[in-house]
C-alpha atoms as a PDB file:
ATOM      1  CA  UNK A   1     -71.392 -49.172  58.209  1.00  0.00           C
ATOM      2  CA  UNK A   2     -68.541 -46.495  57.443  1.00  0.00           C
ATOM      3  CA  UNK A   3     -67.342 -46.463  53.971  1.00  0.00           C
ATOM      4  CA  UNK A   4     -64.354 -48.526  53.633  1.00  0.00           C
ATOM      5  CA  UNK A   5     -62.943 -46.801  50.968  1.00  0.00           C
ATOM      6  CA  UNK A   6     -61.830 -43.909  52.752  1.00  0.00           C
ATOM      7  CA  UNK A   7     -63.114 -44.873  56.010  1.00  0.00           C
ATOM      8  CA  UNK A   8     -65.602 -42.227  56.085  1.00  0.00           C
ATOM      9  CA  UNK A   9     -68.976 -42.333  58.095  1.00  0.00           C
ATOM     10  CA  UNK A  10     -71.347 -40.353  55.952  1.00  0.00           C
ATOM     11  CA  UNK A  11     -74.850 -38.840  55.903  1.00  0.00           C
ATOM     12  CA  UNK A  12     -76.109 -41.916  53.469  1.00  0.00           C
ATOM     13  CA  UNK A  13     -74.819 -44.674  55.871  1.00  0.00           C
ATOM     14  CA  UNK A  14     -76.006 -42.587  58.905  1.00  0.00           C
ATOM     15  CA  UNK A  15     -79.484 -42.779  57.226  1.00  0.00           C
ATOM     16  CA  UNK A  16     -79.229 -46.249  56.488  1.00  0.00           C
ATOM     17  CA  UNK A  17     -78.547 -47.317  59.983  1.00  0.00           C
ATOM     18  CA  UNK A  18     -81.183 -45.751  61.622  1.00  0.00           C
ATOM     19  CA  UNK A  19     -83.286 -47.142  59.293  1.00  0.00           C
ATOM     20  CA  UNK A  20     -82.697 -50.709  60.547  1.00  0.00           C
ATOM     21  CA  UNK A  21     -82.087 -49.421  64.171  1.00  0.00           C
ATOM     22  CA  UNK A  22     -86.093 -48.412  63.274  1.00  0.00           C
ATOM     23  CA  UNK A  23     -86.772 -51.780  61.486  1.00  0.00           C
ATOM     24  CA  UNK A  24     -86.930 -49.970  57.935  1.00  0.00           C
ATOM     25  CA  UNK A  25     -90.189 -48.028  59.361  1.00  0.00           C
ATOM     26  CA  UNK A  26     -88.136 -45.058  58.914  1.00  0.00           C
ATOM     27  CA  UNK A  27     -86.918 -45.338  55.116  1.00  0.00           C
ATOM     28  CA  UNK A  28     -83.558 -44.114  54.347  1.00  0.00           C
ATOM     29  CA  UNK A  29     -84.614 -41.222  52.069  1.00  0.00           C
ATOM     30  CA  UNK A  30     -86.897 -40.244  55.757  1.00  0.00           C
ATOM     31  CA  UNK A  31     -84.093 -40.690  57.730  1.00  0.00           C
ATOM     32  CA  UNK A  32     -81.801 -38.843  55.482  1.00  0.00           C
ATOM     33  CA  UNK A  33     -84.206 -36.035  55.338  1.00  0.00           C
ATOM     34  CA  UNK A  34     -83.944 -36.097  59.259  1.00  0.00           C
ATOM     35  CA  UNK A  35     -80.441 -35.462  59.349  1.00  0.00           C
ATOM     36  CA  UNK A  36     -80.988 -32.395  57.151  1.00  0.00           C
ATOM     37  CA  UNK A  37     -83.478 -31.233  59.046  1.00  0.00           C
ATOM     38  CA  UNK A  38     -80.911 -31.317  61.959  1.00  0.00           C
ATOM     39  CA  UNK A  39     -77.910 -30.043  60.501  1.00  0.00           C
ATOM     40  CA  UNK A  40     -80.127 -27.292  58.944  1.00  0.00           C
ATOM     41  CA  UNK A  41     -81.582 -26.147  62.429  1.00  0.00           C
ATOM     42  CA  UNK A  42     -78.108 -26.341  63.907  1.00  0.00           C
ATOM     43  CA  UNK A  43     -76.996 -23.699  61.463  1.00  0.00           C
ATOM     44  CA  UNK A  44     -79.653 -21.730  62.228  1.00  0.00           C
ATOM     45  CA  UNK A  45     -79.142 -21.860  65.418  1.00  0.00           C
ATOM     46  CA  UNK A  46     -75.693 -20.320  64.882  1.00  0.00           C
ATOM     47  CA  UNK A  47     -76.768 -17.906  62.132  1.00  0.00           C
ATOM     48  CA  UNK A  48     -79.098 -16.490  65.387  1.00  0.00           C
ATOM     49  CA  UNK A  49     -75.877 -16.461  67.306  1.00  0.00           C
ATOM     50  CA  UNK A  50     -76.744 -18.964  69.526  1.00  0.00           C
ATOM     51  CA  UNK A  51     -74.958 -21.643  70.885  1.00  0.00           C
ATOM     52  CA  UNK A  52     -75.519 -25.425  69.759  1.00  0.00           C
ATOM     53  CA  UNK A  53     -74.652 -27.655  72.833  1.00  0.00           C
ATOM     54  CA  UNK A  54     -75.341 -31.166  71.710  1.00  0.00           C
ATOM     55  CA  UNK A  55     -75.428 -32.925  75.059  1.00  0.00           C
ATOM     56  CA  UNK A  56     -72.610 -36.190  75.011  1.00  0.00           C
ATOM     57  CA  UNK A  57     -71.455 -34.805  71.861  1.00  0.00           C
ATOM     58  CA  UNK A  58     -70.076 -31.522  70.605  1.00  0.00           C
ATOM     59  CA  UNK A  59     -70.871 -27.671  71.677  1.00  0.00           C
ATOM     60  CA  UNK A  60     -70.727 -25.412  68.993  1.00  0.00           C
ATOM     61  CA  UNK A  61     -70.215 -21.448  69.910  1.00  0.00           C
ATOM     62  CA  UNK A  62     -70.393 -18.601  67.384  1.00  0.00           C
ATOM     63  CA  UNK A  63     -66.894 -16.113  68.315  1.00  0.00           C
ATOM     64  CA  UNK A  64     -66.342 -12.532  66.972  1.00  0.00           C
ATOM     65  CA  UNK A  65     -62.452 -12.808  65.993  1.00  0.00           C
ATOM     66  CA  UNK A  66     -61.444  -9.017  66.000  1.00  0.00           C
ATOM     67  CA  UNK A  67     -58.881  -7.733  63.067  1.00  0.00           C
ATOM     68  CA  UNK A  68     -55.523  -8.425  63.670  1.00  0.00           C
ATOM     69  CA  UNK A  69     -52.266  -8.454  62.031  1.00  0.00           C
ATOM     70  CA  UNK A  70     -50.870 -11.753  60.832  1.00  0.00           C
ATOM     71  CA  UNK A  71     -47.770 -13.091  58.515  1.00  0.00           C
ATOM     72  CA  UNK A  72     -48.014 -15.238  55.007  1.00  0.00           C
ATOM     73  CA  UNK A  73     -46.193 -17.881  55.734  1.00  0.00           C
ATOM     74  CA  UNK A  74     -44.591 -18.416  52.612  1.00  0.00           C
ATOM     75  CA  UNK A  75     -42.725 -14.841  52.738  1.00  0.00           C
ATOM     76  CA  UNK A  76     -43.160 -13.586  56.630  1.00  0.00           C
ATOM     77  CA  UNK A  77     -44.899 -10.615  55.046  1.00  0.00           C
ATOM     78  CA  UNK A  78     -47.281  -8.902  57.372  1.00  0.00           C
ATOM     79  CA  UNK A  79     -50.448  -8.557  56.425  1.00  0.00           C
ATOM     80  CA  UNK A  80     -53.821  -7.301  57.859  1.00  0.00           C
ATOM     81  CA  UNK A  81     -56.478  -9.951  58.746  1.00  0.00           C
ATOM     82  CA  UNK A  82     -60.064  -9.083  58.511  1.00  0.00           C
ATOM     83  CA  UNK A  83     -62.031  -9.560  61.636  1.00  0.00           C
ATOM     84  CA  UNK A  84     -64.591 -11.758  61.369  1.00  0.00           C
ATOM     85  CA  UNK A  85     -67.299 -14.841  62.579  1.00  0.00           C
ATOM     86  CA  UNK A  86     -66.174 -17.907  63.224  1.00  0.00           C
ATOM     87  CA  UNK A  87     -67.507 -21.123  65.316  1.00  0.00           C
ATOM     88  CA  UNK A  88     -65.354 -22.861  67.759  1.00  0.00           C
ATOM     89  CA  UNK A  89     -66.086 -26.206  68.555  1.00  0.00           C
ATOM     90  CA  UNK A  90     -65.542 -28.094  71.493  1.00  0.00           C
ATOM     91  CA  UNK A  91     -66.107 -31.926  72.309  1.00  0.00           C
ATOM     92  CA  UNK A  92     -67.777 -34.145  74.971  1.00  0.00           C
ATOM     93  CA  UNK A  93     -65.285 -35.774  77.077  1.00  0.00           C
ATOM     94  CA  UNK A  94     -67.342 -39.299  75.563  1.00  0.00           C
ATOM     95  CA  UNK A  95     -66.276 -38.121  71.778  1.00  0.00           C
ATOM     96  CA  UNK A  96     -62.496 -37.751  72.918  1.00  0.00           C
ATOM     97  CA  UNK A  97     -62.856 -41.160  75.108  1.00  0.00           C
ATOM     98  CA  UNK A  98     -64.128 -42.686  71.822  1.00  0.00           C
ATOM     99  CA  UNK A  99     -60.827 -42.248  69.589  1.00  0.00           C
ATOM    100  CA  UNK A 100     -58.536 -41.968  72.843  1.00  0.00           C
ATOM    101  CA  UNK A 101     -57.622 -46.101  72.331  1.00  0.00           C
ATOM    102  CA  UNK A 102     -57.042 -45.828  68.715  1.00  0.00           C
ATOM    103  CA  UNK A 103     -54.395 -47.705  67.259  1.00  0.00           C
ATOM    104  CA  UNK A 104     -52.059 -45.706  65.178  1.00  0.00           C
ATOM    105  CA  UNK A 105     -52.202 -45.665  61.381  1.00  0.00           C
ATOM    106  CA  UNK A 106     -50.477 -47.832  58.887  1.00  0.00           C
ATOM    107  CA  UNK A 107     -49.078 -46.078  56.501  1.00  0.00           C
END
């Protein structure tokens, strides 16, 4: 299912297996169009400031950073970082059990 190339799992073979999970009575382009329907109501969701607990998955919380001071890393100059939105994201204890076993890579 995940693209062996560089062992991605993408939206297009997401789509394509819950097409035959649904015995091709949900067509890929429909099931495709589900996922972006998803992913576009998460980010919502977090454009509201709300936040996106996916139950067994992932919980996704928007955070006000405030401004700090920070160094480049190149030179160690100081320099002033803007504060700002961001999204921290946190997993499901099943996600982490999921890659825990992994063997390592071969390089």
């Amino acid at each position: 299912m995940s693209n062996s190339v560089n062992n991605t799992l993408s939206k297009a073979d997401i789509a394509a297996a819950l097409s035959v999970i649904h015995d091709r009575t949900l067509t890929k382009v429909k099931a495709a169009e589900v996922l972006d329907t998803i992913l576009e109501l998460i980010q919502k969701g977090l454009e509201d400031g709300k936040t996106v607990d996916w139950y067994r998955m992932f919980k996704l919380t928007p955070e006000w950073k405030e401004a700090r001071k920070g160094h480049n890393p190149k030179t160690g100059e100081e320099i002033d970082v803007a504060a700002k939105w961001t999204v921290s994201m946190s997993l499901s204890e099943a996600v982490k059990s999921a890659v825990k076993n992994l063997p390592p890579p071969t390089l």
